[in-house]
Protein backbone atom coordinates (compact mmCIF):
# COMPACT_ATOMS: atom_id res chain seq x y z
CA UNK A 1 -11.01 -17.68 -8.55
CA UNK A 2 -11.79 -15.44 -5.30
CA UNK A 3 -10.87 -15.62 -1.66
CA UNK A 4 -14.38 -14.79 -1.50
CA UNK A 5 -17.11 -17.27 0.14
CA UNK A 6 -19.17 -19.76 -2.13
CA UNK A 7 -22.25 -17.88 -1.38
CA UNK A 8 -20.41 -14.73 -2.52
CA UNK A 9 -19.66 -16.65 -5.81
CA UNK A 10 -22.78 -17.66 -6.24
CA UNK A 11 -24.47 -14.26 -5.72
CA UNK A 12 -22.11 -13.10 -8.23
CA UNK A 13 -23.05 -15.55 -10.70
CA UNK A 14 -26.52 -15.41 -10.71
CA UNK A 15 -26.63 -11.03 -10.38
CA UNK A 16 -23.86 -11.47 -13.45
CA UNK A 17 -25.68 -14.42 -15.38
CA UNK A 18 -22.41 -16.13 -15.99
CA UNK A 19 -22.89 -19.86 -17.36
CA UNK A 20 -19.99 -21.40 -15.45
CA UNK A 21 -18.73 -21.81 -11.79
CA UNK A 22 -16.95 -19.69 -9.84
CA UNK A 23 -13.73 -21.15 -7.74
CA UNK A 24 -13.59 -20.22 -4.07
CA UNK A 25 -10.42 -20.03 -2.11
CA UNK A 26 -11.03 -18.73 1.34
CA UNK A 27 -7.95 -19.68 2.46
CA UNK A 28 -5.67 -18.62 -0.33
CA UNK A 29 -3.46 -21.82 -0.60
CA UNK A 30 -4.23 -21.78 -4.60
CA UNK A 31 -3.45 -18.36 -4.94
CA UNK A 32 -0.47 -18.25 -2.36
CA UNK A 33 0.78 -20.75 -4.99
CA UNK A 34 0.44 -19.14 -8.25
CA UNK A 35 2.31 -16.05 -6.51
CA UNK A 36 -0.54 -14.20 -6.75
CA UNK A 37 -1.38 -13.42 -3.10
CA UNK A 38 -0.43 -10.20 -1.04
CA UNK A 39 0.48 -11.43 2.15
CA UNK A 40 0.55 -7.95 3.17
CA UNK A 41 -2.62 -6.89 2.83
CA UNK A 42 -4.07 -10.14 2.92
CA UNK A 43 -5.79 -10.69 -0.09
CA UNK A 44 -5.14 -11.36 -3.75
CA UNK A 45 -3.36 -9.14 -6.36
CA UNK A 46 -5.62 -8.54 -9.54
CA UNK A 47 -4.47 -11.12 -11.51
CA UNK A 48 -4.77 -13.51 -15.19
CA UNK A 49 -3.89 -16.30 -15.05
CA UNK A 50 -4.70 -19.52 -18.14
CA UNK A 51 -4.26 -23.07 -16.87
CA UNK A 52 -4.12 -25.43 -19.82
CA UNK A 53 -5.98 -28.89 -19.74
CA UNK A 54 -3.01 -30.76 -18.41
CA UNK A 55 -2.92 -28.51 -15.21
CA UNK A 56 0.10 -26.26 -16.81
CA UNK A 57 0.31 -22.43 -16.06
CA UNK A 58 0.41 -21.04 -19.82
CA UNK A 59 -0.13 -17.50 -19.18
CA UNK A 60 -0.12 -15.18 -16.13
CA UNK A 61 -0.51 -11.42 -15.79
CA UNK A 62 -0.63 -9.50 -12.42
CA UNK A 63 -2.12 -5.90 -12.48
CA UNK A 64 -0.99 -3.34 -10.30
CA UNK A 65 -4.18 -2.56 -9.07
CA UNK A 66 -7.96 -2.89 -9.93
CA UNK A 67 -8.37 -0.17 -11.39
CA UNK A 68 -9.73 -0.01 -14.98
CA UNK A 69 -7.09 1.01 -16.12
CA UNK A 70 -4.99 -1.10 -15.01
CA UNK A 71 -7.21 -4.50 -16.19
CA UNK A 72 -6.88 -6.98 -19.28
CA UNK A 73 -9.49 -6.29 -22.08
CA UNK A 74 -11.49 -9.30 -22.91
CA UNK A 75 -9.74 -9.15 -26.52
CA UNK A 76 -6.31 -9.53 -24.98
CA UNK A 77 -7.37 -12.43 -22.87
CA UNK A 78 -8.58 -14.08 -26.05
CA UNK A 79 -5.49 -13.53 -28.29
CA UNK A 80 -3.52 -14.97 -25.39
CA UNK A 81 -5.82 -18.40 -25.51
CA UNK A 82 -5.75 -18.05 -29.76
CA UNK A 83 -1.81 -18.18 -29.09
CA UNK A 84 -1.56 -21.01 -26.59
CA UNK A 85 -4.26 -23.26 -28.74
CA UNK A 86 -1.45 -22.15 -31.70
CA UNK A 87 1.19 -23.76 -29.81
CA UNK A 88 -0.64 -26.87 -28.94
């Protein structure tokens, strides 16, 4: 999910060949929600976040920045899902 436009998104996709949509939320009500958005600077904080079928928050990370450091590896992301599908 991005604050930025659907034609951003989709620009994005296609330059990225990703194989699912994008979520757009221009006006940040979904990520003022899931405490993810920085009022303050007016945009959202780097952030993970895994929403399980019924709509539950089962894992959330916020990073203190963008930089690369500072980002979830792809294999962390996955052990997190491998955990919640444990649990379920």
């Amino acid at each position: 999910m991005s604050a930025n436009a659907i034609f951003s998104q989709k620009a994005f996709v296609d330059f990225a060949k990703i194989k699912h949509s994008l979520l757009s939320d221009r006006d940040g009500k979904a990520m003022k929600a899931l405490g993810v958005w920085d009022d303050k600077r007016n945009l959202a904080k780097r952030s993970y976040i895994i929403i399980d079928k019924e709509g539950l928050v089962r894992f959330k990370d916020t990073r203190p920045s963008n930089r690369a450091e500072h980002l979830l590896s792809t294999e962390t992301l996955l052990n997190e899902i491998k955990k919640i599908n444990k649990g379920s």
